[in-house]
Protein backbone atom coordinates (compact mmCIF):
# COMPACT_ATOMS: atom_id res chain seq x y z
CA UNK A 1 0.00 0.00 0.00
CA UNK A 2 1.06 3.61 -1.00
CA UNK A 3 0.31 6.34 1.14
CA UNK A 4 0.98 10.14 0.45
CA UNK A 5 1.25 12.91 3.22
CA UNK A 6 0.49 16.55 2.03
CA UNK A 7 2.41 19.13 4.02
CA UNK A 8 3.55 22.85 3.31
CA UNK A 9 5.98 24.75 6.15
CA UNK A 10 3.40 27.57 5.27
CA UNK A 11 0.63 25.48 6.48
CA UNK A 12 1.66 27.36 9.76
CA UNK A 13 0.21 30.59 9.00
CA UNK A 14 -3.01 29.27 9.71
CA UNK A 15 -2.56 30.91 13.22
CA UNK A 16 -5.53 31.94 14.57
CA UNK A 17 -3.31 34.45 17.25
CA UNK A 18 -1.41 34.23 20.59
CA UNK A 19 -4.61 33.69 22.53
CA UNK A 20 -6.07 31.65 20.70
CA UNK A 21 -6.67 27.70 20.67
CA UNK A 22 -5.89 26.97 17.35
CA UNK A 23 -2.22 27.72 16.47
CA UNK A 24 -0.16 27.23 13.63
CA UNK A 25 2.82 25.28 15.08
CA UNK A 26 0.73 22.28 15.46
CA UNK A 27 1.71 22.27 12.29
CA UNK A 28 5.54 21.49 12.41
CA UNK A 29 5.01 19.93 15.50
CA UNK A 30 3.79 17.01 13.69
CA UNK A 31 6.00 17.10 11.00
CA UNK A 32 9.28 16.59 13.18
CA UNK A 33 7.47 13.99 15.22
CA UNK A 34 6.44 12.01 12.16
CA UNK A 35 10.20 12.82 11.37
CA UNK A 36 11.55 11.17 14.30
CA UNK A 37 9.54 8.11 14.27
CA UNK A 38 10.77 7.11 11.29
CA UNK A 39 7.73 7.09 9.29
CA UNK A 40 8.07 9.84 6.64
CA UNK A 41 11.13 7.66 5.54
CA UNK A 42 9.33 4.87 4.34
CA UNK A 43 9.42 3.44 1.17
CA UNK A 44 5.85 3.44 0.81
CA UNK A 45 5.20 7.47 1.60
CA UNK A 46 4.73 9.79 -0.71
CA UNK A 47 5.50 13.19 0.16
CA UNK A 48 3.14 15.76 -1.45
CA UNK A 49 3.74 19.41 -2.05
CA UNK A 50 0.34 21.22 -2.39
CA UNK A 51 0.13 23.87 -4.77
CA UNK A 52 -2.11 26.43 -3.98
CA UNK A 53 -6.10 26.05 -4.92
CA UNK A 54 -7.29 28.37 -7.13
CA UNK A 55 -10.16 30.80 -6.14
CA UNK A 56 -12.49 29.25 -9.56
CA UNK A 57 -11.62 26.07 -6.91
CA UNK A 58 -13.23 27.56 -4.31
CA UNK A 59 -16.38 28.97 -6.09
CA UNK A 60 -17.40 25.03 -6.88
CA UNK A 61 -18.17 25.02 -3.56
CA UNK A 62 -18.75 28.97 -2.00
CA UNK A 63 -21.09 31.73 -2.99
CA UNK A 64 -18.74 34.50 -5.15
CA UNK A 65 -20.45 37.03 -2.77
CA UNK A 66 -19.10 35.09 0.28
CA UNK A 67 -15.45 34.71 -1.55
CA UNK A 68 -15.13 38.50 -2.36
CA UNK A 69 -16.21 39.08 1.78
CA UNK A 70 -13.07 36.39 2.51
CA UNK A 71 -10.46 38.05 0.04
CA UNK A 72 -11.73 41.90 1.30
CA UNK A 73 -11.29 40.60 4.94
CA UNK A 74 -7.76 39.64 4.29
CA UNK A 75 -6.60 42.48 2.60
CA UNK A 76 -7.70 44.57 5.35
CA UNK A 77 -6.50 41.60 8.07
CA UNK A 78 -10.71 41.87 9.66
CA UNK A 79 -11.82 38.84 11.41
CA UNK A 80 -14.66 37.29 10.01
CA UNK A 81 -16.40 36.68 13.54
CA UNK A 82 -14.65 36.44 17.15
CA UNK A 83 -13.49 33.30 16.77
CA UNK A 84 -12.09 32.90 13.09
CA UNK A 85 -9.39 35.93 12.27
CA UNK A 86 -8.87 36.66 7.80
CA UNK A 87 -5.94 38.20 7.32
CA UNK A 88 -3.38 37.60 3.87
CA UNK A 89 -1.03 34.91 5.40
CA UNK A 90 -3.91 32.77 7.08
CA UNK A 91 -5.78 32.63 3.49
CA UNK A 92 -2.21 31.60 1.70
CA UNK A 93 -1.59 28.37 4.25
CA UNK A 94 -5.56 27.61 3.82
CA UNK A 95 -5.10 27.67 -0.21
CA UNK A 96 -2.35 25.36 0.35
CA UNK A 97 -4.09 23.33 2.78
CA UNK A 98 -6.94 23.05 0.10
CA UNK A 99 -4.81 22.56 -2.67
CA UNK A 100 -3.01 19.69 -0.78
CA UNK A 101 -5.86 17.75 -0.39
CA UNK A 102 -7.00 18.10 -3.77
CA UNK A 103 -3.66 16.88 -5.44
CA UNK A 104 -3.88 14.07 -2.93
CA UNK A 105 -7.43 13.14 -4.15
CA UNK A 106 -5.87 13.52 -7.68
CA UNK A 107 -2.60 10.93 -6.55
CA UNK A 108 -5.53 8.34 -5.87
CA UNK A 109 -7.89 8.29 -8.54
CA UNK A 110 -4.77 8.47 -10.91
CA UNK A 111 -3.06 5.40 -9.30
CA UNK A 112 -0.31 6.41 -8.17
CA UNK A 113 -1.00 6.28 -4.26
CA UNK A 114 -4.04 3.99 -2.34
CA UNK A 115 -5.02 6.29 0.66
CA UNK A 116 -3.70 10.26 1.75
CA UNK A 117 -3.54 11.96 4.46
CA UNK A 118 -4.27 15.66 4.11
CA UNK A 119 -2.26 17.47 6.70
CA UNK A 120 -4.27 20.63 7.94
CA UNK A 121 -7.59 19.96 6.42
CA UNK A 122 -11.23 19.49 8.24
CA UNK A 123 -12.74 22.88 7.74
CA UNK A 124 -15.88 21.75 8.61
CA UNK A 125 -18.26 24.57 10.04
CA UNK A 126 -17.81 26.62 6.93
CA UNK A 127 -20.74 26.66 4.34
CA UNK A 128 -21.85 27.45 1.24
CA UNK A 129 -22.16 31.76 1.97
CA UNK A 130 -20.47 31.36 5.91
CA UNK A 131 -17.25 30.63 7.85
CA UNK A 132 -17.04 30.20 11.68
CA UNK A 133 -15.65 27.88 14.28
CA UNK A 134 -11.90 28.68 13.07
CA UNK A 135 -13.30 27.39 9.15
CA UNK A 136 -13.00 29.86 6.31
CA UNK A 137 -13.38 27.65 3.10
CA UNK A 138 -14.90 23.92 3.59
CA UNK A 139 -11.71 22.17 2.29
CA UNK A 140 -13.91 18.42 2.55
CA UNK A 141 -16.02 20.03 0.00
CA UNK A 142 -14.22 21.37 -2.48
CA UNK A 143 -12.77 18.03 -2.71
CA UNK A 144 -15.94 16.51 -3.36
CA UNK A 145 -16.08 18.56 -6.02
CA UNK A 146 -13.13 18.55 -7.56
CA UNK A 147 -13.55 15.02 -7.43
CA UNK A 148 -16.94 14.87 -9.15
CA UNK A 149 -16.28 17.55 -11.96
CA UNK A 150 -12.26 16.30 -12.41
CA UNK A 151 -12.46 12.45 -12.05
CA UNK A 152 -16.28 11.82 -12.22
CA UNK A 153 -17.01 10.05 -9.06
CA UNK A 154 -20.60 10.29 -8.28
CA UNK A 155 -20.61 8.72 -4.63
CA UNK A 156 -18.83 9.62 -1.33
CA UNK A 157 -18.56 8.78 2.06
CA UNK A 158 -17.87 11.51 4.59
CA UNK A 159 -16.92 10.57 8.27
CA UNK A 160 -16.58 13.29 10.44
CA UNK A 161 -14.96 12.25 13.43
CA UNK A 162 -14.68 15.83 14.97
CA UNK A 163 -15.98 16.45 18.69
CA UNK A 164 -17.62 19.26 17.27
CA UNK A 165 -20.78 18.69 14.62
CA UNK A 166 -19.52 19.32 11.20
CA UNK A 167 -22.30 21.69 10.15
CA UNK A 168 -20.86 23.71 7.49
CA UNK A 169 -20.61 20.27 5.44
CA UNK A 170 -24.22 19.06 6.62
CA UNK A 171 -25.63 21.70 5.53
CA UNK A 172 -23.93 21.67 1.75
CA UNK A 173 -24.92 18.33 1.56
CA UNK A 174 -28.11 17.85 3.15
CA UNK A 175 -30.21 17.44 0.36
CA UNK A 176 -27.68 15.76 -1.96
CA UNK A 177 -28.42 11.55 -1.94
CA UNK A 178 -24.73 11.03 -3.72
CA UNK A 179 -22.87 12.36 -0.60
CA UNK A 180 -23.46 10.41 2.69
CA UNK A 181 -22.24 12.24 5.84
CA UNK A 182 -21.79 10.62 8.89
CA UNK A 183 -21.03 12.34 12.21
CA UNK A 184 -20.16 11.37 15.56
CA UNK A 185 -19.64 14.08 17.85
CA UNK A 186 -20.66 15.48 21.40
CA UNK A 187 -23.77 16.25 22.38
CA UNK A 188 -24.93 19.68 20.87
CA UNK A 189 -26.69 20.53 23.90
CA UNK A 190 -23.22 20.92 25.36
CA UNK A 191 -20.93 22.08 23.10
CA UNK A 192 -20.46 24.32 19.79
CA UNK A 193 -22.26 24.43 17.02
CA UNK A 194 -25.69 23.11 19.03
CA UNK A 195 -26.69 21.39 16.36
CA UNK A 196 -26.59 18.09 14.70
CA UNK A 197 -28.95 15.92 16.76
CA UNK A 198 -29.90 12.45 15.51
CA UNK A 199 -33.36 13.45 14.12
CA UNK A 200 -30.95 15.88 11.41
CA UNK A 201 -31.52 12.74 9.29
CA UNK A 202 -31.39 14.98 5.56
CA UNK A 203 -34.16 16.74 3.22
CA UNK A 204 -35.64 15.92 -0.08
CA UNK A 205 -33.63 13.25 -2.24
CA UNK A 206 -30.73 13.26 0.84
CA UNK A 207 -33.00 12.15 3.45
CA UNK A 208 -31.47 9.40 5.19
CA UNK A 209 -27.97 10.66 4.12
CA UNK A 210 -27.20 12.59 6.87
CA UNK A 211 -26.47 10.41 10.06
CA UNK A 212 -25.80 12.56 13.14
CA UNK A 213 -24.55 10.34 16.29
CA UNK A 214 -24.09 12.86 19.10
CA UNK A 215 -22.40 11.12 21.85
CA UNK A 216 -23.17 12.28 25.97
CA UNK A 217 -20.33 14.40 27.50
CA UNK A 218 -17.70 11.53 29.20
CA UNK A 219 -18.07 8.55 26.52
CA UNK A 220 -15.53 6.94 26.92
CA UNK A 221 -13.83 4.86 24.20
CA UNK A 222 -15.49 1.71 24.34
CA UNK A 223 -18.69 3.31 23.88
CA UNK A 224 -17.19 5.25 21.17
CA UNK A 225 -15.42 2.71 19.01
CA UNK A 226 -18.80 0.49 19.76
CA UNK A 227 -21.20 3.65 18.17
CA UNK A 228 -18.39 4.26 15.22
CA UNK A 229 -18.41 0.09 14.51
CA UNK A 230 -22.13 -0.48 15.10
CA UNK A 231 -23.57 2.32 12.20
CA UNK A 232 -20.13 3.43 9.61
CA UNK A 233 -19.37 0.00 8.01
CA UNK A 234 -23.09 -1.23 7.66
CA UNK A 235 -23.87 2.05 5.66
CA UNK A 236 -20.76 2.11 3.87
CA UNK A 237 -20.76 -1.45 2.70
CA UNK A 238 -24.77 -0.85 1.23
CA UNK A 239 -23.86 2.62 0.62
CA UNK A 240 -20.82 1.35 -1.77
CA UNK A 241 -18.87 4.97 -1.85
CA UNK A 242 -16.63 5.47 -4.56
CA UNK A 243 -14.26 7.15 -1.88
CA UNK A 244 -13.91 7.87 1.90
CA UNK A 245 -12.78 10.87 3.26
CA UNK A 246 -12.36 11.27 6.91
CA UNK A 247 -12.06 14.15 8.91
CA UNK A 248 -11.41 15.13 12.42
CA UNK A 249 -8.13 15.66 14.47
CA UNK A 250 -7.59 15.09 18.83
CA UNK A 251 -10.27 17.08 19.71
CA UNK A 252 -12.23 13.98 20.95
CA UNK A 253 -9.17 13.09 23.48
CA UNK A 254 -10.10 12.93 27.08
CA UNK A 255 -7.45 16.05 27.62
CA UNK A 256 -8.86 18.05 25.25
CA UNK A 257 -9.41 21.44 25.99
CA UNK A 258 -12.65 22.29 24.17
CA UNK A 259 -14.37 19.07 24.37
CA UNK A 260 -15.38 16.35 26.67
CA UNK A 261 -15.02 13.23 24.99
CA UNK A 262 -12.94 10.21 26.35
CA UNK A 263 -10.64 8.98 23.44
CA UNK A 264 -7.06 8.06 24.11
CA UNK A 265 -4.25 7.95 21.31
CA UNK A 266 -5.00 4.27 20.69
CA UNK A 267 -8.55 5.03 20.53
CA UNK A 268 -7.50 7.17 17.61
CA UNK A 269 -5.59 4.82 15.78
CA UNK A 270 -8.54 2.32 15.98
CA UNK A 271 -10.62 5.06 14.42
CA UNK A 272 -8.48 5.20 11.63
CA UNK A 273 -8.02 1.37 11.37
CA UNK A 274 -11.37 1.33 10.99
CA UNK A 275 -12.05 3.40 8.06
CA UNK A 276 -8.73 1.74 6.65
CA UNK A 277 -10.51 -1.83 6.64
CA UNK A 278 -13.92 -0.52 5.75
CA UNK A 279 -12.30 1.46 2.57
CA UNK A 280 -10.35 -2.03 1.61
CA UNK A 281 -13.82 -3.29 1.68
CA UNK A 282 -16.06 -1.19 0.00
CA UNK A 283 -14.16 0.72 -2.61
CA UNK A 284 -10.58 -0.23 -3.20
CA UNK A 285 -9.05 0.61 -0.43
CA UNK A 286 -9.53 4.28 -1.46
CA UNK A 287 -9.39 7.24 1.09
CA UNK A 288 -8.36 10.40 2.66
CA UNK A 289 -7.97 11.47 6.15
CA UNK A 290 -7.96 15.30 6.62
CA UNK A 291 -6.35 16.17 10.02
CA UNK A 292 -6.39 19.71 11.42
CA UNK A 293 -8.42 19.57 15.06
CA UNK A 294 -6.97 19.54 18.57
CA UNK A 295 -6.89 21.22 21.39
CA UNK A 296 -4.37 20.13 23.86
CA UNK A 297 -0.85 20.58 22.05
CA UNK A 298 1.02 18.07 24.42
CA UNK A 299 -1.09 15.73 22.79
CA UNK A 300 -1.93 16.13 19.25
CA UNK A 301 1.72 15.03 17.72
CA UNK A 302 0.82 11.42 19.42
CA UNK A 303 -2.80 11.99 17.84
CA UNK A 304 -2.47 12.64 14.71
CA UNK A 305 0.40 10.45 14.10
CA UNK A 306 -1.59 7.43 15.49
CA UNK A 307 -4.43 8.26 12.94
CA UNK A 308 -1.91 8.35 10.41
CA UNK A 309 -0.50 5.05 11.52
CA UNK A 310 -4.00 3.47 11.65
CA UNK A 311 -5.17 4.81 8.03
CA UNK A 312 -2.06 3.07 6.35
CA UNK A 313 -2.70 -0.26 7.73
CA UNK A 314 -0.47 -1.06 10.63
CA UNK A 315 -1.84 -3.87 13.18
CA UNK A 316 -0.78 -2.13 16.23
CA UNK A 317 0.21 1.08 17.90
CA UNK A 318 3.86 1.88 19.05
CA UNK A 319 3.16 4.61 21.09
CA UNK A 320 1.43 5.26 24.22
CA UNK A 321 -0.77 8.03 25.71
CA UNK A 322 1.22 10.61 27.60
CA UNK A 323 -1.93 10.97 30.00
CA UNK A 324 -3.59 8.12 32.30
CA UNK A 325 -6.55 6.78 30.52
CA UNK A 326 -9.54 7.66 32.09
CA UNK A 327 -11.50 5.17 34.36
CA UNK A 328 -14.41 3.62 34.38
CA UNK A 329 -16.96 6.86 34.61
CA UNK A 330 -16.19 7.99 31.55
CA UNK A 331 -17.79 5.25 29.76
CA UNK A 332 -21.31 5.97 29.26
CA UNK A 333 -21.92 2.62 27.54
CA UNK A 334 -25.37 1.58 28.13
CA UNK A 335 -26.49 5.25 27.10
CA UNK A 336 -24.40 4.70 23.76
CA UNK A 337 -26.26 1.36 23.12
CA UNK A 338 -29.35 2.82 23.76
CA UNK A 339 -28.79 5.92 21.11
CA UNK A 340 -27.66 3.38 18.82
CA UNK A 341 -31.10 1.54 19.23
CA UNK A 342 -32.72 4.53 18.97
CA UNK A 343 -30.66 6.09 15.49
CA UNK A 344 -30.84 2.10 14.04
CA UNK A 345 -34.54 2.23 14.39
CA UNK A 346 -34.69 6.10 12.40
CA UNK A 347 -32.34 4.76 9.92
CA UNK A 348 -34.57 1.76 9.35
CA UNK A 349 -36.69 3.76 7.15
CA UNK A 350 -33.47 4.59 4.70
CA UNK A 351 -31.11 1.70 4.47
CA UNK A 352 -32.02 -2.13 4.89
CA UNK A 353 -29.09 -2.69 7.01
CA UNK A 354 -30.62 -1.42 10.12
């Protein structure tokens, strides 16, 4: 199996400021730590250097009127909203960001790599005409699309892995049957965007097609790996996706400091195995991970390089968490089985797999 990695030393201008919880050095961070466990010097990874997308890229996907907002924000270096700063040098690392995951799209369907990881990517609260949540552009889209109108794929899986609800891509796709979006995140009750609850189930010719599992506050990963196993490879083996792309980062680690789910590092690697054996499955072993999230930065080197271990196949972890996994309360199991009930018995309706 061939595996590429798309990275850009510019990717760390997507700093959202000092104060902020998103900085750019996460960035490099990974890089060196990939670096010094040896796996960037395999034989089987491909290192890709993203170009930058285009802006006609970006209008497959955004309103122009939204675009022209974007590009006057970051002449003028204005902040979109209180949360997600515009200024010139964030918008370069996010065309590069975009354009890496698009050339690694373009690395699969021409044959030349299996599976990608798209460093940086996940911009998942941005829509169609709106940004927010530290997303400018939706990145996952654009790839859709550049997938559809470049390579002519007409079905995709989306797993959105996030501890936030991915509702810039819901909403772009919630009516659209050849795109099915699945979610797990926390609770929306309890954390941003407050939305995507389980009865978000799609409109018009995509209803069905958007599967929302919001997990209680404290799942642990039992519960979460049991919820992930129990709904994604069901739908994606009837589903039959051309392509998976996953998205997400270590936001759903039990140290993270914007959400509250109970992940460790080897959770995340089974996360990844997972859509690893399910894409070998269903379409050819074809699929992109799109890693940007996390919260705690002692952390999310270990993270994301577990998910990138998982995605390319390896049976087991070589790491280990740099935190005590949490006990026994942070579990939740019995609630999990009982919203999977619940969500199986919706879904009945949509897919004869449940």
């Amino acid at each position: 199996m061939k595996i590429g990695i798309s990275y850009h030393n510019k990717f760390s201008q997507y700093d959202l400021g000092p104060a902020h919880p998103f900085r750019g050095d996460r960035f490099p961070k990974v890089w060196s730590f990939l670096k010094e466990r040896g796996l960037l010097s395999l034989p089987n990874v491909l290192y890709i250097k993203p170009k930058p997308a285009s802006l006609e890229t970006i209008l497959y996907v955004h309103k122009r009127e939204y675009v022209d907002l974007i590009m006057r924000l970051s002449e003028a270096s204005k902040p979109y909203d209180l949360e997600t700063p515009v200024s010139k040098p964030i918008i370069e690392a996010l065309m590069l960001i975009i354009g890496g995951a698009m050339r690694a799209g373009d690395l699969i369907l021409n044959g030349e790599i299996n599976r990608a990881v798209a460093l940086g990517g996940g911009f998942h609260h941005a829509g169609r005409d709106y940004g927010g949540g530290f997303c400018i552009f939706n990145d996952i889209a654009i790839l859709i699309e550049h997938l559809r109108i470049n390579h002519g794929l007409k079905r995709f899986l989306i797993l959105d892995y996030d501890v936030h609800f991915g509702n810039g891509t819901s909403d772009i796709y919630y009516s659209d049957p050849s795109v099915l979006f699945i979610s797990l995140h926390q609770d929306p009750r309890t954390i941003y965007p407050g939305t995507g609850f389980m009865e978000e189930i799609g409109e018009g010719e995509g209803r069905g097609y958007n599967i929302n599992i919001p997990l209680p506050p404290r799942t642990g990963e039992k519960p979460y790996l049991y919820a992930l196993r129990e709904i994604f490879p069901s739908l994606a083996e009837e589903f039959k996706p051309e392509i998976i792309i996953a998205n997400g980062g270590s936001d759903a680690h039990f140290t993270d400091a914007l959400g509250r789910l109970g992940l460790t590092v080897n959770g995340f690697f089974n996360i990844a195995k997972t859509i690893s054996n399910v894409a070998e499955k269903v379409c050819g072993g074809k699929a992109i991970l799109m890693i940007g999230s996390g919260y705690n930065p002692r952390v999310l080197p270990q993270c994301w390089y577990s998910l990138i271990r998982g995605i390319m196949g390896f049976e087991n972890l070589d790491i280990r968490d740099p935190y005590p996994p949490p006990r026994d309360p942070w579990q939740r199991m019995e609630e999990v089985k009982g919203l999977i009930a619940k969500l199986k018995q919706i879904l009945s309706e949509y897919w004869s797999c449940f």
